[in-house]
N, C-alpha and C. Protein backbone atom coordinates (compact mmCIF):
# COMPACT_ATOMS: atom_id res chain seq x y z
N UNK A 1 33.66 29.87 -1.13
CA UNK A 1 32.33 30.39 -1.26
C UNK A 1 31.42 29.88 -0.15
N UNK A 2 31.62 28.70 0.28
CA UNK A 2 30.87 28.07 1.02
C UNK A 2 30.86 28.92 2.71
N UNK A 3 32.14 29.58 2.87
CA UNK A 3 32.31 30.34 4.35
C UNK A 3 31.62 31.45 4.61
N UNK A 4 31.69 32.08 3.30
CA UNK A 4 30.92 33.48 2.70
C UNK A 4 29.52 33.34 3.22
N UNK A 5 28.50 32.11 2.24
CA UNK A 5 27.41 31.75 2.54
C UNK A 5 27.04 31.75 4.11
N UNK A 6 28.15 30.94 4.98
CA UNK A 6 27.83 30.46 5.99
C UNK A 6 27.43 31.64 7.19
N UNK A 7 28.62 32.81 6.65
CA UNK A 7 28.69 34.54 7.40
C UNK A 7 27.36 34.53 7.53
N UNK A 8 26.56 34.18 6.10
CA UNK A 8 25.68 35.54 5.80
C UNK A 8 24.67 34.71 6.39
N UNK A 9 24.14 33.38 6.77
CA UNK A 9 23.61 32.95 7.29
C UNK A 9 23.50 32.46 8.83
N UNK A 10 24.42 32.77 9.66
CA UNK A 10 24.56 32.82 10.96
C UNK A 10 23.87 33.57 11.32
N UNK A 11 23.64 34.84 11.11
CA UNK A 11 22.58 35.79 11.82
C UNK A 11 21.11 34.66 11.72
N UNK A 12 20.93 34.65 10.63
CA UNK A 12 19.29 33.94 10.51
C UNK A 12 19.30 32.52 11.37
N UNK A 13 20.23 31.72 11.06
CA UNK A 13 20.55 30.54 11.77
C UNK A 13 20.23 30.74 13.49
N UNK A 14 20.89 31.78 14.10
CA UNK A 14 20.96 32.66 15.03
C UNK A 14 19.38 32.77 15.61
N UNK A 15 18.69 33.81 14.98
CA UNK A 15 17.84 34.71 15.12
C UNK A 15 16.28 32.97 15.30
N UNK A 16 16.78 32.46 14.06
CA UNK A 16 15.83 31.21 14.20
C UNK A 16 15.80 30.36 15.51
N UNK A 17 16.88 29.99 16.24
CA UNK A 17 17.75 29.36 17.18
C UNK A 17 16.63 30.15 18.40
N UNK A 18 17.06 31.35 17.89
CA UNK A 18 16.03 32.26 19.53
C UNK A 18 15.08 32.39 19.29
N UNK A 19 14.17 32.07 17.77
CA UNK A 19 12.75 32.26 17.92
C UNK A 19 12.18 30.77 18.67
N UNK A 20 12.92 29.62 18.00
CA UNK A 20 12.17 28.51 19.00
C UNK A 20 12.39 28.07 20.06
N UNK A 21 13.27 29.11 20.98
CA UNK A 21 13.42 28.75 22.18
C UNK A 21 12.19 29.79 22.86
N UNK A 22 12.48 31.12 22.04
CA UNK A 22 11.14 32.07 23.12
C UNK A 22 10.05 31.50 22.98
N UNK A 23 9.82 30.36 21.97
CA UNK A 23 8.34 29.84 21.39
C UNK A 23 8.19 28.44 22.66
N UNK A 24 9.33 27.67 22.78
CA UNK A 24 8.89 26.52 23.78
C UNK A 24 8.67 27.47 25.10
N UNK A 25 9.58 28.12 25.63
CA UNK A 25 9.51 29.17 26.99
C UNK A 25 7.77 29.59 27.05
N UNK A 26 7.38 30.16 25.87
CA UNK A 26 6.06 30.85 25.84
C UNK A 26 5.17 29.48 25.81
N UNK A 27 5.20 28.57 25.51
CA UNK A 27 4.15 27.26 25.18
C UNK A 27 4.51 26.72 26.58
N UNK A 28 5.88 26.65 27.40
CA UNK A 28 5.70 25.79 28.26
C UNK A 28 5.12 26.70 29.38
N UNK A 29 5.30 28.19 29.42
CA UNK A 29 4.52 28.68 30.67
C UNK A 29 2.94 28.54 30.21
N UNK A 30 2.49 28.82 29.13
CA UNK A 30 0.91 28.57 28.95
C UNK A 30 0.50 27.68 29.33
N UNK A 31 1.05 26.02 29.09
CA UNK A 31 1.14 24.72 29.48
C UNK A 31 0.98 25.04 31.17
N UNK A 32 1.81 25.59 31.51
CA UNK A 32 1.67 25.57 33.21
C UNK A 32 0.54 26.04 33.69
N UNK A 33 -0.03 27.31 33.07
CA UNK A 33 -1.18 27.85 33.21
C UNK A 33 -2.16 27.47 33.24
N UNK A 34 -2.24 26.74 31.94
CA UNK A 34 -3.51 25.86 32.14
C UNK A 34 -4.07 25.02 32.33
N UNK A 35 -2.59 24.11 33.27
CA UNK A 35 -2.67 22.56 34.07
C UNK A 35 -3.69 23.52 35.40
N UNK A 36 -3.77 24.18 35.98
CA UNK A 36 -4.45 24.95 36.81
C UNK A 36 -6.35 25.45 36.39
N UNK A 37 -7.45 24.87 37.64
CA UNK A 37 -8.78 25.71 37.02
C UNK A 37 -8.53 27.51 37.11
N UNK A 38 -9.49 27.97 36.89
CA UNK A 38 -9.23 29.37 36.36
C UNK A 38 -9.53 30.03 37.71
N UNK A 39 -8.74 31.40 37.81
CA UNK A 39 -8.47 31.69 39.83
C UNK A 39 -9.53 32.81 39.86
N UNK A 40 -10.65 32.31 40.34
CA UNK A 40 -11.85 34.00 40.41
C UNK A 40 -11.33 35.01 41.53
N UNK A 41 -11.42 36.15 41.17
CA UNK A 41 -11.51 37.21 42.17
C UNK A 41 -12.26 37.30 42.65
N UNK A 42 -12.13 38.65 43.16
CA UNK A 42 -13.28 39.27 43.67
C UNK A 42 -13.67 40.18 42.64
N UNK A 43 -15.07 40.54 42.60
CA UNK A 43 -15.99 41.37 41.37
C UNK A 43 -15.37 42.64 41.16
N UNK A 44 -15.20 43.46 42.56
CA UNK A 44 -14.16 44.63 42.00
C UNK A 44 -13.61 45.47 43.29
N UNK A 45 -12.56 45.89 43.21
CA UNK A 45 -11.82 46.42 44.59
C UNK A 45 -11.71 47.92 43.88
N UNK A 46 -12.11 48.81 44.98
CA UNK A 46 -11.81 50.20 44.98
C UNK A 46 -10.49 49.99 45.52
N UNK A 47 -9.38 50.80 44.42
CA UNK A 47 -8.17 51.48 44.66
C UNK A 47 -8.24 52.17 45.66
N UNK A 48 -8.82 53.25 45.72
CA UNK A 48 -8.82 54.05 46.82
C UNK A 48 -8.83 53.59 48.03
N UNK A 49 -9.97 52.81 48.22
CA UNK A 49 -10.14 52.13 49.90
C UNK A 49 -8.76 50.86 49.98
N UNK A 50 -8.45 50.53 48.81
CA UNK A 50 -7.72 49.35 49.09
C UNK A 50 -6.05 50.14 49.52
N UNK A 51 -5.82 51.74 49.49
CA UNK A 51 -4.34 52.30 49.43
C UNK A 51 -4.34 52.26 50.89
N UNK A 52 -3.13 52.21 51.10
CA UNK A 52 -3.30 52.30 53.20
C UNK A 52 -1.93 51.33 52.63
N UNK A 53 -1.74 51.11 54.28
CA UNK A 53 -0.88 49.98 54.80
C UNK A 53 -1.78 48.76 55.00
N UNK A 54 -0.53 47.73 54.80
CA UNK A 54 -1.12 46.42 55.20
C UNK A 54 -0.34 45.47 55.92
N UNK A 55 -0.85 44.79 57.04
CA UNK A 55 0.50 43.95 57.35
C UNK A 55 0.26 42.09 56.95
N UNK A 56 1.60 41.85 56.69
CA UNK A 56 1.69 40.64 56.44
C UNK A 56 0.72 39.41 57.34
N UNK A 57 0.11 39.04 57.82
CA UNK A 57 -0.04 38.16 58.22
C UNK A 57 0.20 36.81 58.18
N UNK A 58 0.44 36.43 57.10
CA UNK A 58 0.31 34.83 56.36
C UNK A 58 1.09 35.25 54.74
N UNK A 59 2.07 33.93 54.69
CA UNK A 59 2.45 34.03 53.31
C UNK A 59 3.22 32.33 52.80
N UNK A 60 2.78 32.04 51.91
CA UNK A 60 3.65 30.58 50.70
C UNK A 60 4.96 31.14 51.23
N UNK A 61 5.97 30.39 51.33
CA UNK A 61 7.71 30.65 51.21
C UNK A 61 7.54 30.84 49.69
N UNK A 62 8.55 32.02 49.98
CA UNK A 62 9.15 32.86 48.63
C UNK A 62 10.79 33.19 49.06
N UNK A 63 11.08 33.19 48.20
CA UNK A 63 13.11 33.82 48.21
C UNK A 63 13.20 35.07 48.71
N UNK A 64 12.06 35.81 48.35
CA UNK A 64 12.92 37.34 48.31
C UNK A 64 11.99 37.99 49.43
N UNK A 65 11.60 37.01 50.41
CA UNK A 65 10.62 36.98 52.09
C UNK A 65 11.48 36.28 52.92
N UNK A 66 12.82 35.90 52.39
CA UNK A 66 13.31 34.32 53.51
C UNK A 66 13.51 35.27 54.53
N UNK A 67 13.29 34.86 56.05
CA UNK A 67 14.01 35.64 56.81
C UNK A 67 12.87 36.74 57.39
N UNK A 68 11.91 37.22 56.44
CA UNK A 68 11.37 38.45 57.00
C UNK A 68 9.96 38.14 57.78
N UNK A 69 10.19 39.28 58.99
CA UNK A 69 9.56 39.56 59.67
C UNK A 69 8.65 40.77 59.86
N UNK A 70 7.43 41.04 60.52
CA UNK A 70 7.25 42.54 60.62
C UNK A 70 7.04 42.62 58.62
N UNK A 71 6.12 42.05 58.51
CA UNK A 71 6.30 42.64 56.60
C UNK A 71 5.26 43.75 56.64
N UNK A 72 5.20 44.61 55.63
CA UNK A 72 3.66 45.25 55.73
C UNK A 72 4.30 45.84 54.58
N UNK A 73 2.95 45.88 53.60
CA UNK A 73 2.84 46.62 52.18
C UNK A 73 2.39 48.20 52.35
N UNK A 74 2.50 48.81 51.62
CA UNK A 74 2.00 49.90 51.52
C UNK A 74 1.35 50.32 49.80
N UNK A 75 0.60 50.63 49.62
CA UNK A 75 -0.25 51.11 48.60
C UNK A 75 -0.01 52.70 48.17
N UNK A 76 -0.22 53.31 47.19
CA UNK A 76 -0.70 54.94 47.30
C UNK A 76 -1.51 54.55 45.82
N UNK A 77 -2.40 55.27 45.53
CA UNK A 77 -2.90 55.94 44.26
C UNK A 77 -2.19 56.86 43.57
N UNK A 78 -1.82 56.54 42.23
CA UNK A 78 -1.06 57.34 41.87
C UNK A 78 -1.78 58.49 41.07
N UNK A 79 -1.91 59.91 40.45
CA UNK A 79 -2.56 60.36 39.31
C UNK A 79 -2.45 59.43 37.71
N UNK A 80 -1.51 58.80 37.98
CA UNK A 80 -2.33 58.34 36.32
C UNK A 80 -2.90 56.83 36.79
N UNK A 81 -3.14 56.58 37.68
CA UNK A 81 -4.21 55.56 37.67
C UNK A 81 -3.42 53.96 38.23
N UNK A 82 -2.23 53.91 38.08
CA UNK A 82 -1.14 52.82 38.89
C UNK A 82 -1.18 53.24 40.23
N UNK A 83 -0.54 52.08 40.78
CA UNK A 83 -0.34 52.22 42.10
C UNK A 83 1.06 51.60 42.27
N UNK A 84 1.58 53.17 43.15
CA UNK A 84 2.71 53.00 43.76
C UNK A 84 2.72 51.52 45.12
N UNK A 85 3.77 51.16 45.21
CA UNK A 85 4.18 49.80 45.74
C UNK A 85 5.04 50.04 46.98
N UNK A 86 5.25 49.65 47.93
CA UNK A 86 6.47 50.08 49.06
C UNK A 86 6.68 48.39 50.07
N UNK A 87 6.98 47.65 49.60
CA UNK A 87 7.28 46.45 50.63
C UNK A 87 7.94 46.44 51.76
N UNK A 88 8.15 46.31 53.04
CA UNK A 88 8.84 46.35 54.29
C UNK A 88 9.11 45.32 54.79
N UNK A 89 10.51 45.00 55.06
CA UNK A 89 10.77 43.89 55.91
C UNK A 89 11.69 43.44 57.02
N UNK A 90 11.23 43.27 57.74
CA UNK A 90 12.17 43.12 59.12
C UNK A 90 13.13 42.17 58.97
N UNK A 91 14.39 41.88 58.56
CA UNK A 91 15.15 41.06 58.66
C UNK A 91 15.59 40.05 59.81
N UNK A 92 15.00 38.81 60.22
CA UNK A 92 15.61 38.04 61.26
C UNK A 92 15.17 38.55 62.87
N UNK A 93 14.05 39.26 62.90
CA UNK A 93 13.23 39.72 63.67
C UNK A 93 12.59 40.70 63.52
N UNK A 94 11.57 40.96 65.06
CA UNK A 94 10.51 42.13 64.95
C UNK A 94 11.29 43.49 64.21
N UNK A 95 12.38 43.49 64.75
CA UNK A 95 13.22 45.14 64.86
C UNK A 95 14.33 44.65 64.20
N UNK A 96 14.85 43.55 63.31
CA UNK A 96 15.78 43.70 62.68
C UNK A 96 15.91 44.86 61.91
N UNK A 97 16.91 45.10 61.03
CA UNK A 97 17.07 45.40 59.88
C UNK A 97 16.31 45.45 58.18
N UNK A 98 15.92 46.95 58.39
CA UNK A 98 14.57 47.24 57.32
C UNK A 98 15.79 46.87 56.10
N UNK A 99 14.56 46.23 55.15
CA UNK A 99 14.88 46.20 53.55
C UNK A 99 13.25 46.32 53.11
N UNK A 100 13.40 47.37 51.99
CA UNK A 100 12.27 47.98 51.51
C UNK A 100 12.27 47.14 49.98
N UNK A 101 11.54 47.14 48.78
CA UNK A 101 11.42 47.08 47.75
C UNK A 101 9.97 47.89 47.34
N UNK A 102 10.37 48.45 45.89
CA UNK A 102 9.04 49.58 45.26
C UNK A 102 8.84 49.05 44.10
N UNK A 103 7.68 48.76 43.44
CA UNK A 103 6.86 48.54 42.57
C UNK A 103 5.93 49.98 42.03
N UNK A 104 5.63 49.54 41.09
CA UNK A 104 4.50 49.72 40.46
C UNK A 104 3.58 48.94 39.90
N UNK A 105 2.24 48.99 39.94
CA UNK A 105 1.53 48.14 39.63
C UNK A 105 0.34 49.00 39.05
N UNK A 106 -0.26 48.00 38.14
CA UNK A 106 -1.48 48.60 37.23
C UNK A 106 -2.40 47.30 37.12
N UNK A 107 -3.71 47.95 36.84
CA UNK A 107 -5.01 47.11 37.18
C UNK A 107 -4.92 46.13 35.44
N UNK A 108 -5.20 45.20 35.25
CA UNK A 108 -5.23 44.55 34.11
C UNK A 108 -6.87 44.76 33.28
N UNK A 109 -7.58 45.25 34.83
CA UNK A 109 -9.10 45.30 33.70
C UNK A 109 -9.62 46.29 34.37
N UNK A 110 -11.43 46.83 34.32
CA UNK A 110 -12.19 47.41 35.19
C UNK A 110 -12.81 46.68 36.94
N UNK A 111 -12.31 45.57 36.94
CA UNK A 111 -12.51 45.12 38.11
C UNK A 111 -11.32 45.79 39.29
N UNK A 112 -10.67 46.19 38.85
CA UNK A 112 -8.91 46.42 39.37
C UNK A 112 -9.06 45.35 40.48
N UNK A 113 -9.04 44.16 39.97
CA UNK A 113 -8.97 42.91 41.42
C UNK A 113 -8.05 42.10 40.76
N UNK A 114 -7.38 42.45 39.34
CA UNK A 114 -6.00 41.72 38.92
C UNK A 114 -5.18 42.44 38.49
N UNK A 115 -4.19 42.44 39.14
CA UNK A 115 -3.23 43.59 38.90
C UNK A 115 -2.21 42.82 38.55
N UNK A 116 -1.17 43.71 37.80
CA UNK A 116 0.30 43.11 37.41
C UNK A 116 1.76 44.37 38.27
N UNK A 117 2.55 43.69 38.74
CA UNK A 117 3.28 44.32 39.52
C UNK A 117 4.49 44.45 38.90
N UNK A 118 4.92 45.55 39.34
CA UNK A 118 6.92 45.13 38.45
C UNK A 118 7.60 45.93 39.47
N UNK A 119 8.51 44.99 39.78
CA UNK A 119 9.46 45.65 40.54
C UNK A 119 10.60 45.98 40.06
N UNK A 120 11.05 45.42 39.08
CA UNK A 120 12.03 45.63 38.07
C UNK A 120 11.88 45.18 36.48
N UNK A 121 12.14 46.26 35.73
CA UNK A 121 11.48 46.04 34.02
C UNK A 121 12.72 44.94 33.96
N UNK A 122 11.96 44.50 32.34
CA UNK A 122 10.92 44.21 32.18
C UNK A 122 9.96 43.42 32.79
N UNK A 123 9.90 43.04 33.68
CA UNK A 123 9.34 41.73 34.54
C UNK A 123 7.83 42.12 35.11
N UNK A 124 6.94 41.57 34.98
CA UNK A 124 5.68 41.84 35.63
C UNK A 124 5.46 40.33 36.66
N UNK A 125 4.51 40.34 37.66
CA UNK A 125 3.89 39.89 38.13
C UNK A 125 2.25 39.71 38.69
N UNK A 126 1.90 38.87 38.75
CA UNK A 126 0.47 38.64 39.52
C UNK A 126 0.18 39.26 40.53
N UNK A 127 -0.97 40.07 40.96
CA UNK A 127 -1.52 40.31 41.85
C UNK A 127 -2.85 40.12 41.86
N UNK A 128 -3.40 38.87 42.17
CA UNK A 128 -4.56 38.98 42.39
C UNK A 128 -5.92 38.87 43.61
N UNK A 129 -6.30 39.88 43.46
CA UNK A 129 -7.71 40.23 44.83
C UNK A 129 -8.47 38.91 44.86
N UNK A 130 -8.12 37.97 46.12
CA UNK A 130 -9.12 36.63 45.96
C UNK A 130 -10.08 36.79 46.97
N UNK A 131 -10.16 37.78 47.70
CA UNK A 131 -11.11 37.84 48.95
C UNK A 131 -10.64 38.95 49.52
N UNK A 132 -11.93 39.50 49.91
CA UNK A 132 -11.92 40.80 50.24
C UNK A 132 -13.01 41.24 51.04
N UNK A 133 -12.22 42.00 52.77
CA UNK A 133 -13.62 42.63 53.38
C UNK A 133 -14.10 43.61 52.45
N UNK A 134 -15.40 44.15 52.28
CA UNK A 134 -15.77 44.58 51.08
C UNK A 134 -16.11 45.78 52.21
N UNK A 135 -17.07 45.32 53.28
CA UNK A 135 -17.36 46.62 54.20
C UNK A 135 -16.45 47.79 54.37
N UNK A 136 -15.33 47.42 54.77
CA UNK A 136 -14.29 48.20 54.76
C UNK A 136 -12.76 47.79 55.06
N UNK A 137 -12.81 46.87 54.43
CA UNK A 137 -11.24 46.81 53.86
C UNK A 137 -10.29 46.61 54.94
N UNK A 138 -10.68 45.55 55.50
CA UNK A 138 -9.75 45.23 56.76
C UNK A 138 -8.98 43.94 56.35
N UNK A 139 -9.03 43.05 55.61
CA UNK A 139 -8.63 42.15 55.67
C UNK A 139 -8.34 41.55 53.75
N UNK A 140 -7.23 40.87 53.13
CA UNK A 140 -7.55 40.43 51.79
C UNK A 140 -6.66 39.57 51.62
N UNK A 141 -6.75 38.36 50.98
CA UNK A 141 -6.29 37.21 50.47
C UNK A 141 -5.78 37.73 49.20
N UNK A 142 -4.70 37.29 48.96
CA UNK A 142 -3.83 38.13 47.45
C UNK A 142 -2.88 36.60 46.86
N UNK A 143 -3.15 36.43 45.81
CA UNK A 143 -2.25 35.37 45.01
C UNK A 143 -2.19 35.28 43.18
N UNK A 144 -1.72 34.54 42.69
CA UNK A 144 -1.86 34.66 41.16
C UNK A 144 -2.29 33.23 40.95
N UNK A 145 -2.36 33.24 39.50
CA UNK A 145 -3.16 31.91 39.10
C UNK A 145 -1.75 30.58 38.84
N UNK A 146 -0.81 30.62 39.32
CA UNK A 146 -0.04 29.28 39.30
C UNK A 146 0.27 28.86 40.66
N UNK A 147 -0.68 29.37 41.79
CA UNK A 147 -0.87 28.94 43.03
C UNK A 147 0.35 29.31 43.81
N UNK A 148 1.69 29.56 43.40
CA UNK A 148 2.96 29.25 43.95
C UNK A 148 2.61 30.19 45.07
N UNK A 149 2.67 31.43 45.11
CA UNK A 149 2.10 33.19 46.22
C UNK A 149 1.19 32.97 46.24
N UNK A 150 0.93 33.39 47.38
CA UNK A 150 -0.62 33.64 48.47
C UNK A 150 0.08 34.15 49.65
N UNK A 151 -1.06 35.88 50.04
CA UNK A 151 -0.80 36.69 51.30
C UNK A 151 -1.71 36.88 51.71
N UNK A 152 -2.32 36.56 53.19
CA UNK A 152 -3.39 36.87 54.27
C UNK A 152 -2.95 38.50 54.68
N UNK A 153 -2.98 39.16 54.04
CA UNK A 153 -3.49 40.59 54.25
C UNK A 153 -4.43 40.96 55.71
N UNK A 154 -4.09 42.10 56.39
CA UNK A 154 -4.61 43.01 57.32
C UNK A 154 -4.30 44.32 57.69
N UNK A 155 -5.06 45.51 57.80
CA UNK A 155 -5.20 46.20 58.69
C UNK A 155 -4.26 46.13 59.82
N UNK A 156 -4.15 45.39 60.64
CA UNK A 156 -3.91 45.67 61.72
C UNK A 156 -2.60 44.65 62.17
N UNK A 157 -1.92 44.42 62.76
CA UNK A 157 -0.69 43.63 62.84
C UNK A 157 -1.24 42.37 62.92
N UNK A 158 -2.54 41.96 63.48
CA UNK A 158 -2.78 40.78 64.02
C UNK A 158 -4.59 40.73 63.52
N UNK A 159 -4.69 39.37 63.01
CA UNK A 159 -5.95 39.20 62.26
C UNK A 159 -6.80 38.29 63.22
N UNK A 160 -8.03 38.40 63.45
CA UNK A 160 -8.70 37.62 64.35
C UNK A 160 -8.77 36.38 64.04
N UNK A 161 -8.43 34.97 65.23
CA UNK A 161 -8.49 33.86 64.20
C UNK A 161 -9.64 33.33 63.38
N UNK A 162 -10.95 33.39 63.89
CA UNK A 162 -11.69 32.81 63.00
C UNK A 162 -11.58 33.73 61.70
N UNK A 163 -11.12 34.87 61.45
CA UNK A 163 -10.96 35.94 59.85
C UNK A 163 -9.68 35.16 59.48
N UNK A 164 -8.84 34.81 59.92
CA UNK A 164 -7.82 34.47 59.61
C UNK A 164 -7.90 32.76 58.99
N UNK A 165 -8.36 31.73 59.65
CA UNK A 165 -9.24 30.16 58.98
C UNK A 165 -9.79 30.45 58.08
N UNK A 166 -10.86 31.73 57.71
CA UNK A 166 -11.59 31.54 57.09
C UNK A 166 -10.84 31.81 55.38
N UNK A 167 -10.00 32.78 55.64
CA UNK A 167 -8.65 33.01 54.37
C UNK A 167 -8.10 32.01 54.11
N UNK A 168 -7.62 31.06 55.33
CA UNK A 168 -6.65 29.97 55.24
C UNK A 168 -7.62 28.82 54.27
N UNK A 169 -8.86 28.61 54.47
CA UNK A 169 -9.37 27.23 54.01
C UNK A 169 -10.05 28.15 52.66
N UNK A 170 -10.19 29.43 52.04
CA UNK A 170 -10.73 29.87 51.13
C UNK A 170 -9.46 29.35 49.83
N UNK A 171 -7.88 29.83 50.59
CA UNK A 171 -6.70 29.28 49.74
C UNK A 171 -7.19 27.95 49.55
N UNK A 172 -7.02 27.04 50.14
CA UNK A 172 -7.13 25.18 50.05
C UNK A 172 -8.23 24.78 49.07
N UNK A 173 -9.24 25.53 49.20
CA UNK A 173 -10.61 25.75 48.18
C UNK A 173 -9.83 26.38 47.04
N UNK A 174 -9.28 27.04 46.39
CA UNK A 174 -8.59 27.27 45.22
C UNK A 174 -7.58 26.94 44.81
N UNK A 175 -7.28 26.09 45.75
CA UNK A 175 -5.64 25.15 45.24
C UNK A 175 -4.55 25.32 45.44
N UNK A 176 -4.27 26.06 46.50
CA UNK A 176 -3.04 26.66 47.55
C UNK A 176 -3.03 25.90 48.04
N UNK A 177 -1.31 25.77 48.26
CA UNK A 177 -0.91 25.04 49.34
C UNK A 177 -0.37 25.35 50.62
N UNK A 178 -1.82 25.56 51.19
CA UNK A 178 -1.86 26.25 52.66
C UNK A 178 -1.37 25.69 53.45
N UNK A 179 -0.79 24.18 53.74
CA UNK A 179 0.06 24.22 54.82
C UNK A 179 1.08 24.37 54.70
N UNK A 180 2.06 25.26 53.52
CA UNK A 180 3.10 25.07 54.06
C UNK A 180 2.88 27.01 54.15
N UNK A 181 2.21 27.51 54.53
CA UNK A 181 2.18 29.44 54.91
C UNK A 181 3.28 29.11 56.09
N UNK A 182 3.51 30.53 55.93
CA UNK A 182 4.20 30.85 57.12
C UNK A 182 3.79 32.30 57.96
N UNK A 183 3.21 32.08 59.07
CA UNK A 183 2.76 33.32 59.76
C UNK A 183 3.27 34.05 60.62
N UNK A 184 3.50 34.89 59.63
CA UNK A 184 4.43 36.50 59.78
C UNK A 184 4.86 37.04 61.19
N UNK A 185 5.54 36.69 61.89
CA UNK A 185 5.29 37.55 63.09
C UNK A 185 5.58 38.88 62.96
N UNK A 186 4.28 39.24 63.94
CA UNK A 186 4.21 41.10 63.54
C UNK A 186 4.46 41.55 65.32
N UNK A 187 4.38 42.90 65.37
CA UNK A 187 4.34 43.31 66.66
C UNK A 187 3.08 43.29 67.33
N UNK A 188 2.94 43.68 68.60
CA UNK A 188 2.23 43.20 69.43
C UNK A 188 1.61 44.79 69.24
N UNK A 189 0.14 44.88 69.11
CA UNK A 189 -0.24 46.13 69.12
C UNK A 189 0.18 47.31 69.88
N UNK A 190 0.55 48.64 69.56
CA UNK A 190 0.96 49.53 70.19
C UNK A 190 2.75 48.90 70.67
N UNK A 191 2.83 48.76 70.45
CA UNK A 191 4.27 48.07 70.86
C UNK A 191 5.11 47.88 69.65
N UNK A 192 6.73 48.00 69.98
CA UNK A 192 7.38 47.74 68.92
C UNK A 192 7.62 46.63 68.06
């Protein structure tokens, strides 16, 4: 009788087993969250002006950047209100070898200056607007609130340096760890 019992209680035994592991997982990322002060945006970014291309300028080491060169995002507006995603990356130089990745991403509030990204379900990520030319959208600082990502965003392959310091020490002011960026080499205007 006792094996019988034991059948019928493995599922629950089971099911209990995975509720307090998703429960420490969920307590220890909150815990991480809120060893961190709270990451302000910017007040609010037009989608529209913000869709275009962008090129990498500046970025934290990440895994799935090792190697790349020549990065530049691309944006679109979608009709239901997300935005399509298009990543580019030059592998091991200017003109290596393209590898793309596509997202979707959606605004988390009416500011659309925090967005969540997914490049593959279920998984979301941070995107958040920390600075922004507001005139017209030449330039934007992009990171989430556990500091790890941060991207010096531009317009144009190459960011002027004092626009470019002034991103770099805005990160250090919010708790990035700006020296260890790595700056993107892009092409030389008009040139490949």
């Amino acid at each position: 009788m006792s094996k019988n019992l034991l059948k019928r209680r493995q599922p629950v035994l089971l099911g209990a087993a995975a509720a307090a592991i998703a429960t420490g997982v969920a307590a220890y990322a909150y815990a991480r969250r809120k060893a961190y002060p709270a990451l302000p945006t910017v007040a609010h970014v037009d989608l529209h002006k913000y869709a275009g291309l962008w090129y990498e300028v500046a970025r934290l080491p990440t895994r799935f950047e090792k190697g790349c060169q020549h990065v530049t995002a691309e944006y679109k507006l979608r009709p239901d209100g997300k935005v399509s995603v298009r990543n580019t990356c030059h592998k091991e130089g200017l003109n290596g070898p393209v590898e793309t990745a596509t997202a979707v991403a959606r605004a988390m509030d009416a500011t659309n200056a925090r967005l969540k990204v997914q490049f593959f379900w279920p998984f979301e990520g941070d995107y958040w607007i920390l600075d922004l030319d507001h005139s017209d959208y030449q330039y934007a600082l992009v990171g989430e609130p556990e500091r790890k990502n941060l991207w010096i965003l531009s317009r144009k392959p190459h960011l002027e340096r004092n626009l470019r310091d002034m991103l770099v020490a805005k990160g250090r002011e919010l708790g990035f760890p700006v020296d260890d960026l790595i700056y993107t080499p892009q092409p030389i205007d008009g040139k490949p």
